[in-house]
C-alpha atoms as a PDB file:
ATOM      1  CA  UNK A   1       0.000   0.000   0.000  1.00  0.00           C
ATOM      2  CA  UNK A   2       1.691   3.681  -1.207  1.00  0.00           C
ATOM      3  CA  UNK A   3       2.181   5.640   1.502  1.00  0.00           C
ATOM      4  CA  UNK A   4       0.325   9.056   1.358  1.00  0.00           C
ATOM      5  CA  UNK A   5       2.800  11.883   0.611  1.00  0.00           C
ATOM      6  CA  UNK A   6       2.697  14.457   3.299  1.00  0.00           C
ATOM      7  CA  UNK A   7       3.574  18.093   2.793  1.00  0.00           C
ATOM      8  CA  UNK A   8       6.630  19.040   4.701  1.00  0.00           C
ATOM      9  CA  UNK A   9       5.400  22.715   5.927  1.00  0.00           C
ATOM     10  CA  UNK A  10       1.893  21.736   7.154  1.00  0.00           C
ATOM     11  CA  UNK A  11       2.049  18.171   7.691  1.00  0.00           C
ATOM     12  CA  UNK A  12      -1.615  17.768   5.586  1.00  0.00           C
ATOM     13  CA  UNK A  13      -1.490  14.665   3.159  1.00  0.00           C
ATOM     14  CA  UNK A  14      -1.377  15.838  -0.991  1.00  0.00           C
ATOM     15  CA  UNK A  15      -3.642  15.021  -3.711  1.00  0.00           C
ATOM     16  CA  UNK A  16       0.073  14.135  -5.235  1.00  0.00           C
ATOM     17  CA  UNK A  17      -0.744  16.699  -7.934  1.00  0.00           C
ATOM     18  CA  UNK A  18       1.363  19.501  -8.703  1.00  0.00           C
ATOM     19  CA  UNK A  19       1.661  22.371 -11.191  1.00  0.00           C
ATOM     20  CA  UNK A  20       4.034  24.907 -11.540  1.00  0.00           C
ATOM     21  CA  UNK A  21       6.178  23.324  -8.313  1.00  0.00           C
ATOM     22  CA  UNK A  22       2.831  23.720  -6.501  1.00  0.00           C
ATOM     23  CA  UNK A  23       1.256  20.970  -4.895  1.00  0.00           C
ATOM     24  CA  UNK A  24      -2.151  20.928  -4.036  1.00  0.00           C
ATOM     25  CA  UNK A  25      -3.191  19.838  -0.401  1.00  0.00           C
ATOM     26  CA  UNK A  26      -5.739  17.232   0.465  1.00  0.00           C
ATOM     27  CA  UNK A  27      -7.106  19.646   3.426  1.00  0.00           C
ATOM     28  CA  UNK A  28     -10.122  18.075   5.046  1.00  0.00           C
ATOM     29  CA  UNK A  29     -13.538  20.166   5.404  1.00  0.00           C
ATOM     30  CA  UNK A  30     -14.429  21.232   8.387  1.00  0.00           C
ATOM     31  CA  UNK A  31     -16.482  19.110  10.938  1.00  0.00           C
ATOM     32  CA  UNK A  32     -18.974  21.722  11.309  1.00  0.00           C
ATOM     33  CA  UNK A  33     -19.471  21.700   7.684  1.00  0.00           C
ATOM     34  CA  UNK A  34     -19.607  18.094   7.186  1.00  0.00           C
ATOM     35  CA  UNK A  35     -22.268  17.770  10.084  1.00  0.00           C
ATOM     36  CA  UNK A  36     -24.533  20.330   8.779  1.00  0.00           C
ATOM     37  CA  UNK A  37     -24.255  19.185   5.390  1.00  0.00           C
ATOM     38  CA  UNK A  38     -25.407  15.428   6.714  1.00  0.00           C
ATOM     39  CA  UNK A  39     -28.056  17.175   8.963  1.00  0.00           C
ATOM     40  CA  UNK A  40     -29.408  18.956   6.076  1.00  0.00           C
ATOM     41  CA  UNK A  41     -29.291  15.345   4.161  1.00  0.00           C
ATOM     42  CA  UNK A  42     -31.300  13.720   7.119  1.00  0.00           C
ATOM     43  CA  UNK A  43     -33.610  17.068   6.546  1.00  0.00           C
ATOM     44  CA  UNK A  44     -34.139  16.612   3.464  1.00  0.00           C
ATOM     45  CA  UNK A  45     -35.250  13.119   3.560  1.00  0.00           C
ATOM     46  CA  UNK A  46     -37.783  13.621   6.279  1.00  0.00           C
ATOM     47  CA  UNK A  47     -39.211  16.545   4.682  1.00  0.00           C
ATOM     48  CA  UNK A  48     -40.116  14.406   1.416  1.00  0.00           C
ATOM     49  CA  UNK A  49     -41.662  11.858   4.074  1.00  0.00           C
ATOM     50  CA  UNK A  50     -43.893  14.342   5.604  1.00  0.00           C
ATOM     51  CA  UNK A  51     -44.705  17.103   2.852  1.00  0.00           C
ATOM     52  CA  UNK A  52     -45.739  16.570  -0.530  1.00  0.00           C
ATOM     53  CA  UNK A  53     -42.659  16.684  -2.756  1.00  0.00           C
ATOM     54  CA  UNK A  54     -42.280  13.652  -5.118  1.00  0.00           C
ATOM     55  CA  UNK A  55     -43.710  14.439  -8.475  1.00  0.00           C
ATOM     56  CA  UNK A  56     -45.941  11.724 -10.337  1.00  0.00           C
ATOM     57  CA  UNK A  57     -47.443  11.660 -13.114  1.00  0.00           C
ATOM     58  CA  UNK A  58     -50.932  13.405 -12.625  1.00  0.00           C
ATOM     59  CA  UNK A  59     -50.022  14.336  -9.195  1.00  0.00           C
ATOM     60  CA  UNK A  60     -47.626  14.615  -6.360  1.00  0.00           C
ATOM     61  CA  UNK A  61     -46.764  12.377  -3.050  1.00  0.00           C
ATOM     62  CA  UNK A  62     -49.022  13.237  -0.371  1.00  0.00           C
ATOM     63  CA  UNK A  63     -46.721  13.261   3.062  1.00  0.00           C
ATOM     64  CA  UNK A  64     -47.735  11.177   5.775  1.00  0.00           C
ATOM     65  CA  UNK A  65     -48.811  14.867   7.741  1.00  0.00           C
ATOM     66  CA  UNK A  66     -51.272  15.756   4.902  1.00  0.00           C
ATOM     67  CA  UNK A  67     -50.448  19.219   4.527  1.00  0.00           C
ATOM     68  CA  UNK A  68     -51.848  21.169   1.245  1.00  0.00           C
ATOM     69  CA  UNK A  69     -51.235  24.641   0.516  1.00  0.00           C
ATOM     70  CA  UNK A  70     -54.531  24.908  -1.187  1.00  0.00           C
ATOM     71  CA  UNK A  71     -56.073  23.547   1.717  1.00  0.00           C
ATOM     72  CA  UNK A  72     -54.532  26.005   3.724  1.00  0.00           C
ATOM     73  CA  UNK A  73     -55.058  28.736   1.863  1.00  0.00           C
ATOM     74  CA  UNK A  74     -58.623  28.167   1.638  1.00  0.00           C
ATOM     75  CA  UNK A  75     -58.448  27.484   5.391  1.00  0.00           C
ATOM     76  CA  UNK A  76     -57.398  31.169   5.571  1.00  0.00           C
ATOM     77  CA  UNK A  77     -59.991  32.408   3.000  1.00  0.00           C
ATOM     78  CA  UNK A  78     -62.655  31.102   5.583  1.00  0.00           C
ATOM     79  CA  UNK A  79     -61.429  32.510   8.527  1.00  0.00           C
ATOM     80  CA  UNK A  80     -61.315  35.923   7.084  1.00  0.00           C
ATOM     81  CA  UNK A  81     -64.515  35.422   5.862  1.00  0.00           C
ATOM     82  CA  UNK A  82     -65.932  34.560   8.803  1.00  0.00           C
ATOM     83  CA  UNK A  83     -63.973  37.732  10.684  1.00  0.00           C
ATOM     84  CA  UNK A  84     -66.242  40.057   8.402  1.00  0.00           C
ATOM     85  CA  UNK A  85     -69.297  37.816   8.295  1.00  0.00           C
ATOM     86  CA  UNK A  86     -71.249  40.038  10.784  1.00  0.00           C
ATOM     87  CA  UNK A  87     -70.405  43.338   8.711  1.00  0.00           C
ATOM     88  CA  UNK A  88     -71.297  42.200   4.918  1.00  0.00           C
ATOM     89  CA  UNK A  89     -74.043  41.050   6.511  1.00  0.00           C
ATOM     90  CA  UNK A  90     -75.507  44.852   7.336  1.00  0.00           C
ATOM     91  CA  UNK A  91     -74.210  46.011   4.074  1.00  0.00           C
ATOM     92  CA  UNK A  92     -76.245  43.232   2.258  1.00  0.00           C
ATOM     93  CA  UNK A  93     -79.662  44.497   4.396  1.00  0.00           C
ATOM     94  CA  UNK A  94     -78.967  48.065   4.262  1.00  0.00           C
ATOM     95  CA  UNK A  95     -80.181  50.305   1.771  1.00  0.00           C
ATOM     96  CA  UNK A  96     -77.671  52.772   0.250  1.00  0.00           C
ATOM     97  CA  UNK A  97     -78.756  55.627   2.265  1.00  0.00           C
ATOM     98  CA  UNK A  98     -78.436  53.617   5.556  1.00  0.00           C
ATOM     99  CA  UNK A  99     -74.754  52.616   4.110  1.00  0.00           C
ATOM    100  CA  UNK A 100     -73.613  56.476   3.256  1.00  0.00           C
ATOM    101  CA  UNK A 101     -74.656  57.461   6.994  1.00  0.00           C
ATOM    102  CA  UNK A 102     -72.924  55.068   8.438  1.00  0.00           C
ATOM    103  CA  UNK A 103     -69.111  55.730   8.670  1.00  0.00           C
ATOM    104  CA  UNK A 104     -68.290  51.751   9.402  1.00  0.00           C
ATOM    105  CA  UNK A 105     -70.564  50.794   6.486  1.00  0.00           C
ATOM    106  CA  UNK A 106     -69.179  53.244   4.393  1.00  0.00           C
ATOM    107  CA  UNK A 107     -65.467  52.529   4.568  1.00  0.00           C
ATOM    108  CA  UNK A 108     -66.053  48.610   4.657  1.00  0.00           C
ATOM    109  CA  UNK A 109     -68.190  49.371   0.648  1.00  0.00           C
ATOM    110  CA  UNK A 110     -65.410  51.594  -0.278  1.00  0.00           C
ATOM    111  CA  UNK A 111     -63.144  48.751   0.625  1.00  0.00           C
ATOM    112  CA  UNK A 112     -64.353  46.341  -0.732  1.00  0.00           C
ATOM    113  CA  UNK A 113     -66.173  47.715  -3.615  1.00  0.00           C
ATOM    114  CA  UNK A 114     -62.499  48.507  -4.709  1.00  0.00           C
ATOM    115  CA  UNK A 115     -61.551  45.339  -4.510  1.00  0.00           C
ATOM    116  CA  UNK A 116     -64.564  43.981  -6.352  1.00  0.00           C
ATOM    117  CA  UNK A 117     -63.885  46.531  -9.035  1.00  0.00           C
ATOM    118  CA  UNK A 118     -60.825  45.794  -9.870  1.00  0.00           C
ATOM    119  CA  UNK A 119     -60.979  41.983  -9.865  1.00  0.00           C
ATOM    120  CA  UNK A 120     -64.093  42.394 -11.770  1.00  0.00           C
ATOM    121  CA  UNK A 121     -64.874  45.638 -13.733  1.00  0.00           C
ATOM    122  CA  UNK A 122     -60.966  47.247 -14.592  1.00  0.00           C
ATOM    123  CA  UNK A 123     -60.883  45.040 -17.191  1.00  0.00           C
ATOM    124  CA  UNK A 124     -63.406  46.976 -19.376  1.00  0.00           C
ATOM    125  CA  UNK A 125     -63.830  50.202 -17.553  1.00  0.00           C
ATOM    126  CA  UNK A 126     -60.043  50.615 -16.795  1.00  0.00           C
ATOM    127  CA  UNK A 127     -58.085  50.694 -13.653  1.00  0.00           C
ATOM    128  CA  UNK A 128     -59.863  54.533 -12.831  1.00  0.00           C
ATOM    129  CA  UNK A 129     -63.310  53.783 -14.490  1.00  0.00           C
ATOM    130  CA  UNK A 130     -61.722  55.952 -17.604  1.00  0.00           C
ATOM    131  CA  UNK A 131     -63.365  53.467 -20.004  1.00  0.00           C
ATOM    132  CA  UNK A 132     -62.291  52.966 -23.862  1.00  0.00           C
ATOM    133  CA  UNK A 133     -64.009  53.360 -26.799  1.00  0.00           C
ATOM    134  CA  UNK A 134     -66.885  50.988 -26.536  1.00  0.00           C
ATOM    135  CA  UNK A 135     -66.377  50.891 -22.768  1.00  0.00           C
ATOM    136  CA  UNK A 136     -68.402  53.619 -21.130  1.00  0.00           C
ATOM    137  CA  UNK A 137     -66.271  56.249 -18.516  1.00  0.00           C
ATOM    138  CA  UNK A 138     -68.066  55.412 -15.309  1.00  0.00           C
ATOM    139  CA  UNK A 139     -66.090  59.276 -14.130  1.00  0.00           C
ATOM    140  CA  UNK A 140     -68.352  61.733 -16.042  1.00  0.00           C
ATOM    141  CA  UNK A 141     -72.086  62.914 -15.338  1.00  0.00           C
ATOM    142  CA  UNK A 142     -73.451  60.807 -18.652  1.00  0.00           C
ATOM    143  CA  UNK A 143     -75.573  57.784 -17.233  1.00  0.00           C
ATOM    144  CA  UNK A 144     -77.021  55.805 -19.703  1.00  0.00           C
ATOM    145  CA  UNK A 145     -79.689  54.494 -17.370  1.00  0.00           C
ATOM    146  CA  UNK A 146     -79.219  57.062 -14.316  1.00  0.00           C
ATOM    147  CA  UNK A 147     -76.319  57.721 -12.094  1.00  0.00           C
ATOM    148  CA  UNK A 148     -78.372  56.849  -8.656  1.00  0.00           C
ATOM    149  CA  UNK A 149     -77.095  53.799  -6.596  1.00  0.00           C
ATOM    150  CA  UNK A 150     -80.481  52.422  -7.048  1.00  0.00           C
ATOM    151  CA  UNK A 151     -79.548  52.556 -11.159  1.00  0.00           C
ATOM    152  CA  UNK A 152     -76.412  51.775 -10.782  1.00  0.00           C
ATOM    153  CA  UNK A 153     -77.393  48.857  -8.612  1.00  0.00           C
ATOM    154  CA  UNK A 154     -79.890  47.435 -11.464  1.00  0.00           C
ATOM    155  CA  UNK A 155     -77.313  47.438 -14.015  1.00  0.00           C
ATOM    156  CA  UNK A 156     -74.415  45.521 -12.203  1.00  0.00           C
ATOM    157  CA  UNK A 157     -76.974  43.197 -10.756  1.00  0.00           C
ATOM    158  CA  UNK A 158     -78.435  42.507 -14.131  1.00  0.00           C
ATOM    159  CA  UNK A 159     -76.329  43.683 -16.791  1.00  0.00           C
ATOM    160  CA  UNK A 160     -76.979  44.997 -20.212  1.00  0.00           C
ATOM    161  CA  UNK A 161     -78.293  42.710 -23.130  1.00  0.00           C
ATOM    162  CA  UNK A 162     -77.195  39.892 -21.293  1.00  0.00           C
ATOM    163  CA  UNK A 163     -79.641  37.097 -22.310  1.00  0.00           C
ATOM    164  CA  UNK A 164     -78.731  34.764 -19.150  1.00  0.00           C
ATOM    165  CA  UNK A 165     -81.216  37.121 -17.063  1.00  0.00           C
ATOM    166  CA  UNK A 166     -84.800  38.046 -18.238  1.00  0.00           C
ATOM    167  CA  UNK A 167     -84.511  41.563 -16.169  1.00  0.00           C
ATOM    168  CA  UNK A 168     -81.385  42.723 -17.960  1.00  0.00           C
ATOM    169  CA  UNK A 169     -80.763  45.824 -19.288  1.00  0.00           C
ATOM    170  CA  UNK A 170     -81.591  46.333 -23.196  1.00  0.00           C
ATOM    171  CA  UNK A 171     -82.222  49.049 -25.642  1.00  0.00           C
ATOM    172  CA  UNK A 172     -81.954  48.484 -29.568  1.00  0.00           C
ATOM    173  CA  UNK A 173     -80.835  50.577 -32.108  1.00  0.00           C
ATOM    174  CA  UNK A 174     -81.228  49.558 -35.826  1.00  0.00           C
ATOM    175  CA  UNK A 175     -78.803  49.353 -38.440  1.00  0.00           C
ATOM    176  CA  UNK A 176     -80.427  52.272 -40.004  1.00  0.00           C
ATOM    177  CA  UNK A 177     -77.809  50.852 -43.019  1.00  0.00           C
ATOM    178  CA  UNK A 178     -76.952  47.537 -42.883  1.00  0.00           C
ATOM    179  CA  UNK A 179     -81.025  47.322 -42.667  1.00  0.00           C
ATOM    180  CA  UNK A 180     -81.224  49.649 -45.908  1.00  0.00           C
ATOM    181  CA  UNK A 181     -83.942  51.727 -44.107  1.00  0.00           C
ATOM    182  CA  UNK A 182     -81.764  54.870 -45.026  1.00  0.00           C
ATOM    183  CA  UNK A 183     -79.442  55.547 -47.689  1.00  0.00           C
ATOM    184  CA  UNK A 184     -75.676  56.705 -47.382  1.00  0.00           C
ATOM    185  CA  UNK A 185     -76.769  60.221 -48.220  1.00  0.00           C
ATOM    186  CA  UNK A 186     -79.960  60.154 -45.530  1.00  0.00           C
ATOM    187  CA  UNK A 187     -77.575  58.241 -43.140  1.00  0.00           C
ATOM    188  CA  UNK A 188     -74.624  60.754 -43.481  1.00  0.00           C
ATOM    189  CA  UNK A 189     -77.558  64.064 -43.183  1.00  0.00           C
ATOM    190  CA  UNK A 190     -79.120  62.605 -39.857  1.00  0.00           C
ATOM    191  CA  UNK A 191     -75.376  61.919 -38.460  1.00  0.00           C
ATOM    192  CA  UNK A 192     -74.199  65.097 -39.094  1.00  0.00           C
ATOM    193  CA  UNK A 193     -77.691  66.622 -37.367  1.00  0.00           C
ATOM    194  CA  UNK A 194     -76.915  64.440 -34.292  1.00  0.00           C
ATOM    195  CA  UNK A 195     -73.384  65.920 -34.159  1.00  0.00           C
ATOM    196  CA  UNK A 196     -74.687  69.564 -33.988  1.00  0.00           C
ATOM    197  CA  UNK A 197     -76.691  69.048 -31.090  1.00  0.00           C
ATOM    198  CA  UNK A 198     -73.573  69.208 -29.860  1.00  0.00           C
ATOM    199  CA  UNK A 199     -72.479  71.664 -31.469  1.00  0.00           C
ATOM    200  CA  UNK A 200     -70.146  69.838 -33.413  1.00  0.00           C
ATOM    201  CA  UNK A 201     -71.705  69.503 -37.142  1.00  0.00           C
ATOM    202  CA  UNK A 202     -73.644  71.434 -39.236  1.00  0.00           C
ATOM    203  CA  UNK A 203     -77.652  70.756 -39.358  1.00  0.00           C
ATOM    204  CA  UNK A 204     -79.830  70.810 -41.895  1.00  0.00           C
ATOM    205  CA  UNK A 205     -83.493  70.534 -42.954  1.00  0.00           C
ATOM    206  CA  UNK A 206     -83.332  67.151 -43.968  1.00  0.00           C
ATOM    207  CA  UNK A 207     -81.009  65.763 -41.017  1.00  0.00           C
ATOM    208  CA  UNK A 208     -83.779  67.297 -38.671  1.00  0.00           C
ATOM    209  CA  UNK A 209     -86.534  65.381 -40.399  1.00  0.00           C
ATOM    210  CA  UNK A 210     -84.564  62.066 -40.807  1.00  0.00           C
ATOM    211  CA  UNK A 211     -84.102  62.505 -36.949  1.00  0.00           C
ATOM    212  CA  UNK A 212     -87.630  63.358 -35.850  1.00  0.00           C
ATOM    213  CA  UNK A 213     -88.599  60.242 -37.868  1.00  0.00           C
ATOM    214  CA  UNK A 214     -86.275  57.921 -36.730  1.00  0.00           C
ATOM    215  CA  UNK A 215     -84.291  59.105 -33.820  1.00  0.00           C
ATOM    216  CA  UNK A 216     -86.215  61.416 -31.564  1.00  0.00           C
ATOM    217  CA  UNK A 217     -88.269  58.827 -30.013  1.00  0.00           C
ATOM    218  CA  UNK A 218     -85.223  57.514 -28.142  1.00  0.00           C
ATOM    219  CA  UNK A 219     -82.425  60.112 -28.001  1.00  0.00           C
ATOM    220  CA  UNK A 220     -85.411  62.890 -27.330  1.00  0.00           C
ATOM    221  CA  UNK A 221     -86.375  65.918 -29.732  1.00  0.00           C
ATOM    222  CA  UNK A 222     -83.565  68.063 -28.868  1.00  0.00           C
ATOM    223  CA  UNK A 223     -80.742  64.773 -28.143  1.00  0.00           C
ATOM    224  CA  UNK A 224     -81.023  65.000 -24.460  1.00  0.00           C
ATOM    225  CA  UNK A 225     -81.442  61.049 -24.299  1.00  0.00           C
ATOM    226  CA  UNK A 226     -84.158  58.768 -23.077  1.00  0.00           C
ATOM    227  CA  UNK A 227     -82.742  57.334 -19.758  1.00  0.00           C
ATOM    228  CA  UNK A 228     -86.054  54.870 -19.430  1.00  0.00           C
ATOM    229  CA  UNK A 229     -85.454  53.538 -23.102  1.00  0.00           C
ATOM    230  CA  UNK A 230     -81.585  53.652 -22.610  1.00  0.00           C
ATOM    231  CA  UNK A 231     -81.019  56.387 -25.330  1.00  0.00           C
ATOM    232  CA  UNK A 232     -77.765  57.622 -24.950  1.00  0.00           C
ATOM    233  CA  UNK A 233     -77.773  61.705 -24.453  1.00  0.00           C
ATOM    234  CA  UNK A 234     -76.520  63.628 -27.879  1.00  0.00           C
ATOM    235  CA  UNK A 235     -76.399  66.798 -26.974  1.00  0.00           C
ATOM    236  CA  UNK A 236     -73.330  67.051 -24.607  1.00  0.00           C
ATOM    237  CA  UNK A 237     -70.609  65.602 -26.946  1.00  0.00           C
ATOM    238  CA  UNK A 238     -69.907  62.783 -24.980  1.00  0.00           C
ATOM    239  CA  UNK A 239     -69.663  59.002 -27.563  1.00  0.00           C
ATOM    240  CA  UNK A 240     -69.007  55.767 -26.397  1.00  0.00           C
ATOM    241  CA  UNK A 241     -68.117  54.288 -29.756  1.00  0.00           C
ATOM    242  CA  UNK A 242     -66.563  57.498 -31.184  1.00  0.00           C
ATOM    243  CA  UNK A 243     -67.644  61.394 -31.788  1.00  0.00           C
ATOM    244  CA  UNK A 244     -65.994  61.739 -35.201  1.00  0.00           C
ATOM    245  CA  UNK A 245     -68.317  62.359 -38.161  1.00  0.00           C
ATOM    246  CA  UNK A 246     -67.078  58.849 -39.377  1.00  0.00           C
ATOM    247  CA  UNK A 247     -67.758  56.916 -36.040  1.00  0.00           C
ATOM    248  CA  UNK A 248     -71.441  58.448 -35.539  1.00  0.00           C
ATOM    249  CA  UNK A 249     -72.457  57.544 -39.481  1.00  0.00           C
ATOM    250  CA  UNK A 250     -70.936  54.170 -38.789  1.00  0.00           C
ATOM    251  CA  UNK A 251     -72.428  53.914 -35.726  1.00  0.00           C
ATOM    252  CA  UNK A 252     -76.359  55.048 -37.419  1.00  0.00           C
ATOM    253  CA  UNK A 253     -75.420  51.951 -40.121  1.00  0.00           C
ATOM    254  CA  UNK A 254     -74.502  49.186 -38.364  1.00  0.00           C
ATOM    255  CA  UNK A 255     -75.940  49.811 -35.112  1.00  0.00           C
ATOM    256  CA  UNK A 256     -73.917  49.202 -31.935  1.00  0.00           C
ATOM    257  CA  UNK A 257     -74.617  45.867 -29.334  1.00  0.00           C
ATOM    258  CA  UNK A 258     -72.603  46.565 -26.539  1.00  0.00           C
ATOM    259  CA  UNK A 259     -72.840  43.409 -24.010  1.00  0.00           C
ATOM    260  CA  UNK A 260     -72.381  43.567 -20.278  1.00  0.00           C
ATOM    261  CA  UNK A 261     -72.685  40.720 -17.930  1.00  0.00           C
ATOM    262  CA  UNK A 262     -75.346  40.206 -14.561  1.00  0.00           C
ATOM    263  CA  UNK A 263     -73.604  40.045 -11.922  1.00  0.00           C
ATOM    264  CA  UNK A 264     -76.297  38.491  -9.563  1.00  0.00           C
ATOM    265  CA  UNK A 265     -75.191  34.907 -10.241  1.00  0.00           C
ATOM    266  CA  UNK A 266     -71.736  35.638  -9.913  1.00  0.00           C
ATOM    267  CA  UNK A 267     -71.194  38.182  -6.807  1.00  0.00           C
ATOM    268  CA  UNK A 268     -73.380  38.190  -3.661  1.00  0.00           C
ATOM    269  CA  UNK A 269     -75.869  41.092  -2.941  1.00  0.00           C
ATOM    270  CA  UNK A 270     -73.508  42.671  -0.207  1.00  0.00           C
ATOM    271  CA  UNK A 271     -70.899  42.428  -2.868  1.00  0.00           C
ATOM    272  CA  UNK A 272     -72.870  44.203  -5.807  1.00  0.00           C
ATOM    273  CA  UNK A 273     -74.024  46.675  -3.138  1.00  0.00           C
ATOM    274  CA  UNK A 274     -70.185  47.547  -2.370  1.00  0.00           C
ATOM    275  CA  UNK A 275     -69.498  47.873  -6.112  1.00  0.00           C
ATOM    276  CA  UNK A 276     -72.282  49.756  -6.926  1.00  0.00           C
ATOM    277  CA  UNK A 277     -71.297  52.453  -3.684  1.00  0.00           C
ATOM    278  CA  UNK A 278     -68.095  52.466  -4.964  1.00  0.00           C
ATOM    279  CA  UNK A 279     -68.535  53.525  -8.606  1.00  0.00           C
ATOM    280  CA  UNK A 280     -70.970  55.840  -7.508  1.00  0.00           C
ATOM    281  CA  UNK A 281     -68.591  57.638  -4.807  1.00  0.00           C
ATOM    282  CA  UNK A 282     -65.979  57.540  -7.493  1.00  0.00           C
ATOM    283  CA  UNK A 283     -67.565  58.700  -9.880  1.00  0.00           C
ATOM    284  CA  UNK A 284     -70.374  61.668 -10.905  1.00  0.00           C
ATOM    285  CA  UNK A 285     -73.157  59.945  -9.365  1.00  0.00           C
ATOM    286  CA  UNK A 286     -77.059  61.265  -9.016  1.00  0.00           C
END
């Protein structure tokens, strides 16, 4: 059996390699190290025992101590639930007035309307209820169907042309073009009429007559809107889908169809109720 080669100066045994005239020591590790290293080994081990950790094919080893993060997180969900049960209870019975007046009530809708919001609603009204084109801004004083928490309330809870729920929302507009009940030239004189109720377009005698015929009975004579038909308001230059002179005569052809969802099958009264306070402190409500 060789002999190990020991290095004169320390007295530590060599790997017996050497480069340059330098030979490189066989120094052992530390016994700290080594012990926490086979600690963390025994660790280890006992951890894949207890906790889920082995991967299978359409799952994962359970652990002997049946620990689940999903259960625990749902766990979690329920206590906090639970914490505010008492609370979302009176906002669910209260009526909006009751809610405002109360300074508990009131901060616990804000909450959690905000929440709700922008889980929820952000996705289509934005982050700050700006809206997009198509999208309506839930910020200014222009309420299709009324800016009260009571209106507010009917169209979360049921939505708008949402055929899942017979109490919905819905107001039709035909496609005064795609239809052929005007022409481009009729189409084109009643869009630039609707414009200068505005005061953005020019009107004329025939644009006046196309809209009395056609348009008046929803939007009103003069285009201040017909919030129990859902008419939008024409007369203070605010478009959902678009106030150039191209958008509105696109808009009188092919008719618009916006869609938004109920929300009674998805969110809980106390929950709609905190939404609707929410958009309405936010924004210009009635």
């Amino acid at each position: 059996m060789a002999v190990p080669e020991r290095d004169e100066l320390t007295g530590t045994e060599t790997t017996q390699h050497e480069w340059d005239g330098i030979t490189e020591l066989d120094t052992p590790l530390p016994r700290w190290w080594l012990w926490t290293f086979y600690i963390t080994i025994i660790w280890g081990i006992g951890y894949t025992i207890a906790y889920p950790a082995w991967p299978l094919v359409t799952s994962a080893t359970e652990g002997v101590l049946g620990y689940s993060s999903r259960m625990q997180l749902a766990e979690t969900i329920e206590a906090h639930e639970a914490s505010r049960q008492e609370i979302t209870q009176r906002v669910g019975k209260a009526d909006f007035s009751e809610i405002e007046a109360d300074t508990e009530l009131d901060d616990f809708a804000q909450a959690g309307g905000a929440a709700i919001f922008r889980t929820y609603c952000s996705q289509c009204h934005g982050a700050g209820g700006a809206g997009a084109p198509g999208y309506p801004n839930l910020r200014d004083d222009d309420w299709l169907w009324g800016g009260a928490h009571e209106d507010i309330y009917l169209t979360i809870r049921n939505g708008i042309r949402w055929a899942e729920n017979e109490e919905t929302r819905d107001s039709a507009m035909p496609a005064f073009g795609a239809d052929e009940i005007l022409d481009d030239a009729q189409i084109a004189a009643v869009a630039d009429h609707a414009l200068s109720l505005s005061g953005a377009g020019e009107a004329s005698a025939e644009g006046a007559e196309i809209y009395a015929e056609n348009c008046a009975a929803c939007h009103g004579d003069n285009g201040e809107g017909v919030r129990e038909l859902g008419g939008p308001k024409l007369s203070d230059g605010i478009w959902l889908y678009g106030g150039e002179r191209e958008d509105v005569i696109r808009t009188i052809t092919y008719s618009r169809a916006g869609a938004m969802p109920s929300w009674d099958t998805r969110l809980t009264e106390a929950e709609i109720k905190q939404v609707t306070h929410y958009v309405h402190s936010r924004a210009a409500g009635e």
